[in-house]
PDB file of N, CA and C in Angstrom:
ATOM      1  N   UNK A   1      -7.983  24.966   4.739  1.00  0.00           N
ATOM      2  CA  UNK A   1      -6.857  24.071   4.855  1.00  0.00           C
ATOM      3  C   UNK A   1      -7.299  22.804   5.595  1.00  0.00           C
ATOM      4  N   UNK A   2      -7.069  21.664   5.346  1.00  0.00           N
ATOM      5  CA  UNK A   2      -7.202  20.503   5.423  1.00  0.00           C
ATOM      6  C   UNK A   2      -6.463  19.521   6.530  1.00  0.00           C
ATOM      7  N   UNK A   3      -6.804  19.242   7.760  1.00  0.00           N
ATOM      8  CA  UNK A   3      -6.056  18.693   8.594  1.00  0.00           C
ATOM      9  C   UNK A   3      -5.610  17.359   8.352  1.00  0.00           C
ATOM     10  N   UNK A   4      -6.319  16.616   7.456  1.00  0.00           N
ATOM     11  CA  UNK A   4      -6.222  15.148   6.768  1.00  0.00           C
ATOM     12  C   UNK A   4      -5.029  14.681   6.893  1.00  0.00           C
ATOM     13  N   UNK A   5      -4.184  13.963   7.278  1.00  0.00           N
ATOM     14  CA  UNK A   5      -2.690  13.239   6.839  1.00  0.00           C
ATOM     15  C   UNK A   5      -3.329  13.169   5.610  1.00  0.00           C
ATOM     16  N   UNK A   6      -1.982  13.048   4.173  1.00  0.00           N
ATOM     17  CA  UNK A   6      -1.496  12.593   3.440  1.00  0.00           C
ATOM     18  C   UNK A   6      -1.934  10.821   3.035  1.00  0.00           C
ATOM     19  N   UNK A   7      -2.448  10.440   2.310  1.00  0.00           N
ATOM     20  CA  UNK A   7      -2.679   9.455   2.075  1.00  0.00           C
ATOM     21  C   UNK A   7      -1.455   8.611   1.000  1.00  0.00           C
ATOM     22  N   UNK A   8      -0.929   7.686   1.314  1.00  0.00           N
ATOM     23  CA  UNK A   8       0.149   6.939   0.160  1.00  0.00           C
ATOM     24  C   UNK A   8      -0.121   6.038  -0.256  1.00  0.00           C
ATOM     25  N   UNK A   9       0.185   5.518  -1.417  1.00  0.00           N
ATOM     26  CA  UNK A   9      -0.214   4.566  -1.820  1.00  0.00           C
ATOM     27  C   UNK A   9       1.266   3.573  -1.507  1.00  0.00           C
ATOM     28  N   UNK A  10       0.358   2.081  -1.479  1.00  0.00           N
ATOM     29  CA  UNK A  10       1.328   0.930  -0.656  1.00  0.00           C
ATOM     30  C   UNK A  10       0.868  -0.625  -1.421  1.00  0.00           C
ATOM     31  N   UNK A  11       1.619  -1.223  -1.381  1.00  0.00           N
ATOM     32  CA  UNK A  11       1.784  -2.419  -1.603  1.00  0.00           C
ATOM     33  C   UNK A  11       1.711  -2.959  -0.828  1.00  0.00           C
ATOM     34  N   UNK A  12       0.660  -4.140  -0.260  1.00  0.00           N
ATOM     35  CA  UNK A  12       0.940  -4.780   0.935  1.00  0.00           C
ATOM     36  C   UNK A  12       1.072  -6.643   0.949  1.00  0.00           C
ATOM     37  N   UNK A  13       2.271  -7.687   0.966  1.00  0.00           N
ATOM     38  CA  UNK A  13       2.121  -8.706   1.303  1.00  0.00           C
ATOM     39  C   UNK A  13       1.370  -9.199   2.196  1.00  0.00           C
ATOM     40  N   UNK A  14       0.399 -10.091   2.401  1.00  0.00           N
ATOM     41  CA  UNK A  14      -0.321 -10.816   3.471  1.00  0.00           C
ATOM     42  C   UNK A  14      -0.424 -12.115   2.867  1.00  0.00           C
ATOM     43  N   UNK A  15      -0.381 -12.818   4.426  1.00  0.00           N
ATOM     44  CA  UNK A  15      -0.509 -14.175   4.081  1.00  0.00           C
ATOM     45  C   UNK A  15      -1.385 -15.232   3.541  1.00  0.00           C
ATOM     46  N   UNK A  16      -0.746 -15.774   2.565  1.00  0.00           N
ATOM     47  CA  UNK A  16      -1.433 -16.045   1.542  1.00  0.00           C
ATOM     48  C   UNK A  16      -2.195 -17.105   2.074  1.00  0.00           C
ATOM     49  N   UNK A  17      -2.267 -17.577   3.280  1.00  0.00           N
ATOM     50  CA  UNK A  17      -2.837 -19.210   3.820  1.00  0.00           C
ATOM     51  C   UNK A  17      -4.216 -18.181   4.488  1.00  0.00           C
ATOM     52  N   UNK A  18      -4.127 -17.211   4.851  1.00  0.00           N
ATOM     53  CA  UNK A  18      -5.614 -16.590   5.543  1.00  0.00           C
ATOM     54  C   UNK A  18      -5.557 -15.405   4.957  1.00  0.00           C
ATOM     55  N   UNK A  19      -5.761 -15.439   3.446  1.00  0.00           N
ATOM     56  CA  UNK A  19      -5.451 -13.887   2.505  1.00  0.00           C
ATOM     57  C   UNK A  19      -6.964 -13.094   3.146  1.00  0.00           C
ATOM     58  N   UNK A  20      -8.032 -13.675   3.352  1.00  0.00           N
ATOM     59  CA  UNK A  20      -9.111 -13.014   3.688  1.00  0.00           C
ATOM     60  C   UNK A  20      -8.930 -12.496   4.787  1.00  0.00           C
ATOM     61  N   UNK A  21      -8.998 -13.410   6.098  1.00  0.00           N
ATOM     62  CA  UNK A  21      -9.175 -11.967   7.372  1.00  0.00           C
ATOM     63  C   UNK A  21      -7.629 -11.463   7.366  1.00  0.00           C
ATOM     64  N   UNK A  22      -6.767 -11.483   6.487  1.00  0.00           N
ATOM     65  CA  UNK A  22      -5.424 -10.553   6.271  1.00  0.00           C
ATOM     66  C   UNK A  22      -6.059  -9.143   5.461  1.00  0.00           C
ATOM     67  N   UNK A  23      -6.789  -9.459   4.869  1.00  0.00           N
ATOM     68  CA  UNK A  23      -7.634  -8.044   3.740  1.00  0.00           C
ATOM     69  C   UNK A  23      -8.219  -7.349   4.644  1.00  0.00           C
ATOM     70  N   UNK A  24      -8.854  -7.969   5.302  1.00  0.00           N
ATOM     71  CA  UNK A  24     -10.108  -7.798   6.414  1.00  0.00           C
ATOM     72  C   UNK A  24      -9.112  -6.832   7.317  1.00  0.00           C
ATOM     73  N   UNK A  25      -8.110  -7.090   7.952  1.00  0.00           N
ATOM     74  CA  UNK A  25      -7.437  -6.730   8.856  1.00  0.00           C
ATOM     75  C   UNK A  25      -6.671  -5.383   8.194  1.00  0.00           C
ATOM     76  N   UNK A  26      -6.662  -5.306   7.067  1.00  0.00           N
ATOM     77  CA  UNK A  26      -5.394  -4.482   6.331  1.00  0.00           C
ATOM     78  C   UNK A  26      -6.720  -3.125   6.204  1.00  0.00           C
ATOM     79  N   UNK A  27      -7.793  -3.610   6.191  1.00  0.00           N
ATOM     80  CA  UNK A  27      -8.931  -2.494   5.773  1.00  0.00           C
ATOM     81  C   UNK A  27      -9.182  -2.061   7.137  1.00  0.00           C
ATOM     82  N   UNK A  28      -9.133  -2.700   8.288  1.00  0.00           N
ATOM     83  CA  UNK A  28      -9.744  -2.172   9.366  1.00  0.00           C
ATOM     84  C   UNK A  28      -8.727  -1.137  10.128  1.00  0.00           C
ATOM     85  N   UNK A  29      -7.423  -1.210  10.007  1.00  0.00           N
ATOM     86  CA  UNK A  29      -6.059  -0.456   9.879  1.00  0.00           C
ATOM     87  C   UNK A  29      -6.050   0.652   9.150  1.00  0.00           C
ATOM     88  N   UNK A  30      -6.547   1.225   8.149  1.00  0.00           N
ATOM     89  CA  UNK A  30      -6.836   2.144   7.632  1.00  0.00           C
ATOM     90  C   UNK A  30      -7.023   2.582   5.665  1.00  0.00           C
ATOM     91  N   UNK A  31      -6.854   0.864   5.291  1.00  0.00           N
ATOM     92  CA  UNK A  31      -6.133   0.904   4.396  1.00  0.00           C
ATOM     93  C   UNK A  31      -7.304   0.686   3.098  1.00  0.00           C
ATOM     94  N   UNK A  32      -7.178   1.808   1.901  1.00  0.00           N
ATOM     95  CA  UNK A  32      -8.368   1.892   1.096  1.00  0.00           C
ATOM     96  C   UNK A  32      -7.572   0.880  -0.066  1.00  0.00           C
ATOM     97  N   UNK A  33      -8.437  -0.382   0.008  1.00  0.00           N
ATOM     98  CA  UNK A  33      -8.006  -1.325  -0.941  1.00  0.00           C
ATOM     99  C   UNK A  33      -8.420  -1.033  -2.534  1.00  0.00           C
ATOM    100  N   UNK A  34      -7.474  -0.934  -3.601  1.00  0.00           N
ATOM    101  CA  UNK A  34      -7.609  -1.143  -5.076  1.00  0.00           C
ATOM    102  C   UNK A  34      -8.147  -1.957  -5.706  1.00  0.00           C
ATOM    103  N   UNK A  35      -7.104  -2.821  -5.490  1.00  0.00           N
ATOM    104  CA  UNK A  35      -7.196  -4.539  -6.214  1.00  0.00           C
ATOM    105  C   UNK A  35      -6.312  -5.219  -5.062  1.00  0.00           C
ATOM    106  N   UNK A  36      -7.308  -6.351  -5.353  1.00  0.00           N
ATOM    107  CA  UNK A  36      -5.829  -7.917  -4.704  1.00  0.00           C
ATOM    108  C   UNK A  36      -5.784  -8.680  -5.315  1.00  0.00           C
ATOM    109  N   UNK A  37      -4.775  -9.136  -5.144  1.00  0.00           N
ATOM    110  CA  UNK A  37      -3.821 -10.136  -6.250  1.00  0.00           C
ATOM    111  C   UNK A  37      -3.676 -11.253  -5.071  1.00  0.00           C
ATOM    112  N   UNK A  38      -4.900 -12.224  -5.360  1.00  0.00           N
ATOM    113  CA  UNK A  38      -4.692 -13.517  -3.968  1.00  0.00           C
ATOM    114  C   UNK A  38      -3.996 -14.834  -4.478  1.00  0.00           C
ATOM    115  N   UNK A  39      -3.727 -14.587  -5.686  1.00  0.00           N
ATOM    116  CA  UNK A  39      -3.283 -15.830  -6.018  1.00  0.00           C
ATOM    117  C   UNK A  39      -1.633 -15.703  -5.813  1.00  0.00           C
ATOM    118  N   UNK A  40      -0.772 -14.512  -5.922  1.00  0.00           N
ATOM    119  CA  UNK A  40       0.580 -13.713  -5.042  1.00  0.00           C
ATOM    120  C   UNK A  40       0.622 -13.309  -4.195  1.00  0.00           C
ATOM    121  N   UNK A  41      -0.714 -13.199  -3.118  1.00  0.00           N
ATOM    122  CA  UNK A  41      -0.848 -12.223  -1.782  1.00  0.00           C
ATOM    123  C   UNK A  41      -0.553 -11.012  -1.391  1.00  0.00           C
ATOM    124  N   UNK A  42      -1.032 -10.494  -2.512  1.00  0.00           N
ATOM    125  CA  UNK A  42      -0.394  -9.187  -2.525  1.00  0.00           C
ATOM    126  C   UNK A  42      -1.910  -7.910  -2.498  1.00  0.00           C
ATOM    127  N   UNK A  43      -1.895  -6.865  -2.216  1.00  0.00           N
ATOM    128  CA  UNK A  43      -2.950  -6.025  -2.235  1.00  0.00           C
ATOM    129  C   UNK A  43      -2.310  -4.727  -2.559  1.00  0.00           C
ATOM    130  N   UNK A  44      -3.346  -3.609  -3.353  1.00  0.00           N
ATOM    131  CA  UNK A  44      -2.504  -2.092  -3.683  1.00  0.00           C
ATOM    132  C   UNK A  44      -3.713  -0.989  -3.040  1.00  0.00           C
ATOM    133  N   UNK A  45      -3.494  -0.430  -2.606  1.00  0.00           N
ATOM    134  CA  UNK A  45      -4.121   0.841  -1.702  1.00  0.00           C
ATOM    135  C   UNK A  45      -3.845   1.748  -1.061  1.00  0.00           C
ATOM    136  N   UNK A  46      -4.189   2.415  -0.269  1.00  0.00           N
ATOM    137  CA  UNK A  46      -3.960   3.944   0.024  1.00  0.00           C
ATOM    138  C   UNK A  46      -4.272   3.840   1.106  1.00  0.00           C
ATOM    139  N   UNK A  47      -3.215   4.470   1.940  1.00  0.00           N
ATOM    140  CA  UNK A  47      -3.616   4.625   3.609  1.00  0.00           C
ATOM    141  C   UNK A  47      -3.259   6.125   4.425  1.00  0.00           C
ATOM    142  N   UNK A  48      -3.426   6.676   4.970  1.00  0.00           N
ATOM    143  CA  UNK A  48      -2.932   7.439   5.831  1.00  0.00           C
ATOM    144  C   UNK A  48      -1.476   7.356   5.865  1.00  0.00           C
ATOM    145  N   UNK A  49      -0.968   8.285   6.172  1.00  0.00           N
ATOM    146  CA  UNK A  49       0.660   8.676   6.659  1.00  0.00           C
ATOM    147  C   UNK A  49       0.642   8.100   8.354  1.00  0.00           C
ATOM    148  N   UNK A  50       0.088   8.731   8.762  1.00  0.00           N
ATOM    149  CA  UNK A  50      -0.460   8.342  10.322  1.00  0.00           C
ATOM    150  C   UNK A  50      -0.901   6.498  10.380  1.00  0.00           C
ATOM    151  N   UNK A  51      -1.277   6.183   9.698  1.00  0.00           N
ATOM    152  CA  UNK A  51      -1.726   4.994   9.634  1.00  0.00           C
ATOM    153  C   UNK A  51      -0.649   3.149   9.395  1.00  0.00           C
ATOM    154  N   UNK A  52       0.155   3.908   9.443  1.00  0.00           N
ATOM    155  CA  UNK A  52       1.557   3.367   8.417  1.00  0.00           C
ATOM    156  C   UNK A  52       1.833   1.985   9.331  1.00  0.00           C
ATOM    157  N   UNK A  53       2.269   2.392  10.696  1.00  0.00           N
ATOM    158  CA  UNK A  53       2.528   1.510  11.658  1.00  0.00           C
ATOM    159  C   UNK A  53       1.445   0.512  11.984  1.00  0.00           C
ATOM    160  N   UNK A  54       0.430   1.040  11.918  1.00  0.00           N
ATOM    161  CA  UNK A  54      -1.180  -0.026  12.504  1.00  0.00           C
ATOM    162  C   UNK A  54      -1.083  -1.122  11.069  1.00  0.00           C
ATOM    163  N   UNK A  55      -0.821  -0.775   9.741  1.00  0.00           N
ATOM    164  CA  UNK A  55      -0.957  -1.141   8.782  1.00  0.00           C
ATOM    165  C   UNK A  55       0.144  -2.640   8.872  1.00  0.00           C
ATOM    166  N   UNK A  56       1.241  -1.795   8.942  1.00  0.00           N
ATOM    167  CA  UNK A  56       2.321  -2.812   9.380  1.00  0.00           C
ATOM    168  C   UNK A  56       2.481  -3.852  10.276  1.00  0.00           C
ATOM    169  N   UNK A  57       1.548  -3.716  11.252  1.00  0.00           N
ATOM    170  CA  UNK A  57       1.289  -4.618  11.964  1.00  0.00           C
ATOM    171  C   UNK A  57       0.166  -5.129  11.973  1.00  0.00           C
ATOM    172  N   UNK A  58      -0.868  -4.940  11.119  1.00  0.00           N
ATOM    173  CA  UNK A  58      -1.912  -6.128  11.124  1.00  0.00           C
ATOM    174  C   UNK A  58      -1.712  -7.267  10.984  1.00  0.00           C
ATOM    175  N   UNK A  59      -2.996  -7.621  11.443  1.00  0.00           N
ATOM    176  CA  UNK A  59      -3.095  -9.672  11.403  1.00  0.00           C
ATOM    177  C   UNK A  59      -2.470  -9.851   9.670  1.00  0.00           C
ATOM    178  N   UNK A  60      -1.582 -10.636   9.662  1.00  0.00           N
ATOM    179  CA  UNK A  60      -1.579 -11.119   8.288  1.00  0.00           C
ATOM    180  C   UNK A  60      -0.550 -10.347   7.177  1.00  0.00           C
ATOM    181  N   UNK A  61      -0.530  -9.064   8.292  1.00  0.00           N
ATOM    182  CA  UNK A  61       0.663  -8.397   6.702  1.00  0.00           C
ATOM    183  C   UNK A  61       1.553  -8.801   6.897  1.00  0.00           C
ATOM    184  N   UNK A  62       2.135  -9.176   5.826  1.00  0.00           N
ATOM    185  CA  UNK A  62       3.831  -9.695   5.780  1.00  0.00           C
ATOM    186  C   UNK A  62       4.686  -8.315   5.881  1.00  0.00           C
ATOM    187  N   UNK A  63       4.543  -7.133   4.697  1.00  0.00           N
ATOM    188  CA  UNK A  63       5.419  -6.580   4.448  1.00  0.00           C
ATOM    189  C   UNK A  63       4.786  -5.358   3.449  1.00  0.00           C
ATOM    190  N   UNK A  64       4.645  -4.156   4.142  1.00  0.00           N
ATOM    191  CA  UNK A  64       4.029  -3.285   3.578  1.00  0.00           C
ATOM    192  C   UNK A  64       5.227  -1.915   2.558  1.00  0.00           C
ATOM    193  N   UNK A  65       5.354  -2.196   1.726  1.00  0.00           N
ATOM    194  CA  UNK A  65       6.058  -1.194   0.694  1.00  0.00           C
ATOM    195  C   UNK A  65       5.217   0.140   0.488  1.00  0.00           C
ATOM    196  N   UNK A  66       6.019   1.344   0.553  1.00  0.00           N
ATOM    197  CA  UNK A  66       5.284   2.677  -0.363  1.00  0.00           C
ATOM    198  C   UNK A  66       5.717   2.445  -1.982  1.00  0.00           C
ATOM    199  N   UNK A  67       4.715   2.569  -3.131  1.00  0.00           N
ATOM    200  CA  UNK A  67       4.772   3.077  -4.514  1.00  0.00           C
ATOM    201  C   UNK A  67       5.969   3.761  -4.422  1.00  0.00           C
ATOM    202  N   UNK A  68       6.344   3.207  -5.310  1.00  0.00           N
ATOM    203  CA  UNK A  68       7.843   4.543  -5.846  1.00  0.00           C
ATOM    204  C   UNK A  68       6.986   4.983  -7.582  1.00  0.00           C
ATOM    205  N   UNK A  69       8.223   5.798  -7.704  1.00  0.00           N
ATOM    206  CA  UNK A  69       7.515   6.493  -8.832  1.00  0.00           C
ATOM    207  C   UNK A  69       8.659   6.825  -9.517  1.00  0.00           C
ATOM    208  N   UNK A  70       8.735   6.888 -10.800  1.00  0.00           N
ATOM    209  CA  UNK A  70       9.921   7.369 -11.811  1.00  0.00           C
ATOM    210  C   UNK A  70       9.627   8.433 -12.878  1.00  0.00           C
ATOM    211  N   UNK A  71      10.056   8.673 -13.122  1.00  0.00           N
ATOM    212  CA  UNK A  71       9.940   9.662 -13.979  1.00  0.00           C
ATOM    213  C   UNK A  71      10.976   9.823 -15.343  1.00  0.00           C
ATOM    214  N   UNK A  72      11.183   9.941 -16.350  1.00  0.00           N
ATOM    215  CA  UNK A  72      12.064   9.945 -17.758  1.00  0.00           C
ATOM    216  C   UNK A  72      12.359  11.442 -17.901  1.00  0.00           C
ATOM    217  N   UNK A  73      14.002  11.938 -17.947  1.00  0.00           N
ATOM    218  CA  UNK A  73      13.645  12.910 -18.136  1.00  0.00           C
ATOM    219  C   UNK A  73      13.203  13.131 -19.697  1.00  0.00           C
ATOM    220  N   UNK A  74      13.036  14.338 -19.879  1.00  0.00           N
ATOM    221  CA  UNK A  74      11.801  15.174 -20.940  1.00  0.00           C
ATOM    222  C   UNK A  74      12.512  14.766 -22.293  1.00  0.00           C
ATOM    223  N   UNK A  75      11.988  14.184 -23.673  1.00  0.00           N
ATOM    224  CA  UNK A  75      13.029  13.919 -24.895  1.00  0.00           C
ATOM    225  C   UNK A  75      14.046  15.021 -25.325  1.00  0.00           C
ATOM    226  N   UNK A  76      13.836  15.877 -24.718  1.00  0.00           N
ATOM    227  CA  UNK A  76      14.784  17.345 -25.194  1.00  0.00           C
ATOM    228  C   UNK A  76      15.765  17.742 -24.250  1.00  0.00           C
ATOM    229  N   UNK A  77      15.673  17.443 -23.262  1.00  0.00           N
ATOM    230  CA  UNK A  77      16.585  17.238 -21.921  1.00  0.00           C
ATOM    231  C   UNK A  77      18.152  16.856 -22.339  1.00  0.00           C
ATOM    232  N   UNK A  78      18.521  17.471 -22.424  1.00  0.00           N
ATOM    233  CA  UNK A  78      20.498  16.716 -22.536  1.00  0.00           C
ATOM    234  C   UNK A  78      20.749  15.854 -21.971  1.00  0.00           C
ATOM    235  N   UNK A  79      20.105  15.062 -20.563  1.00  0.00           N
ATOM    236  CA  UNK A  79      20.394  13.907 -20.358  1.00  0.00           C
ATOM    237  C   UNK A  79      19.754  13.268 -20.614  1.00  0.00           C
ATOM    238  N   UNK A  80      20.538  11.931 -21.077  1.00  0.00           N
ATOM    239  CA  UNK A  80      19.270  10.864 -21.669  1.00  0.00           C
ATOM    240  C   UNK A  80      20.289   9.902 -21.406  1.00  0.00           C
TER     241      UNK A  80
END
């Protein structure tokens, strides 16, 4: 069994005038970067559960979102 927190995936705004040491800062917080999108300031990655708050407050993040997720129910499902 695995003591690890939970890792989530997040959306993170940073500012787009110092998008670099904002990346820089968002990675040293805990945060395993995907892709960034610098021309919207935006970044997608995976961080710790535990990590959530340090994330939120780095140099540069504006505004850190968790992934949501949807789901359809099944074509045979009575609700539709």
């Amino acid at each position: 069994m695995s003591d690890e927190t939970p890792r989530v995936r997040v959306i993170v705004a940073l500012d787009p005038d110092d998008f670099d040491k904002a990346i820089e800062a968002a990675r040293r917080a805990g945060m395993i970067i995907e892709s960034e999108q610098r021309g919207i300031g935006t970044a997608v990655g995976t961080v710790s559960e535990d990590a959530l708050a340090a994330l939120s407050a780095a140099y540069g993040v504006e505004e850190v979102e968790r992934e949501r997720g949807y789901q359809l129910p099944d074509p045979d499902s009575p609700v539709q």
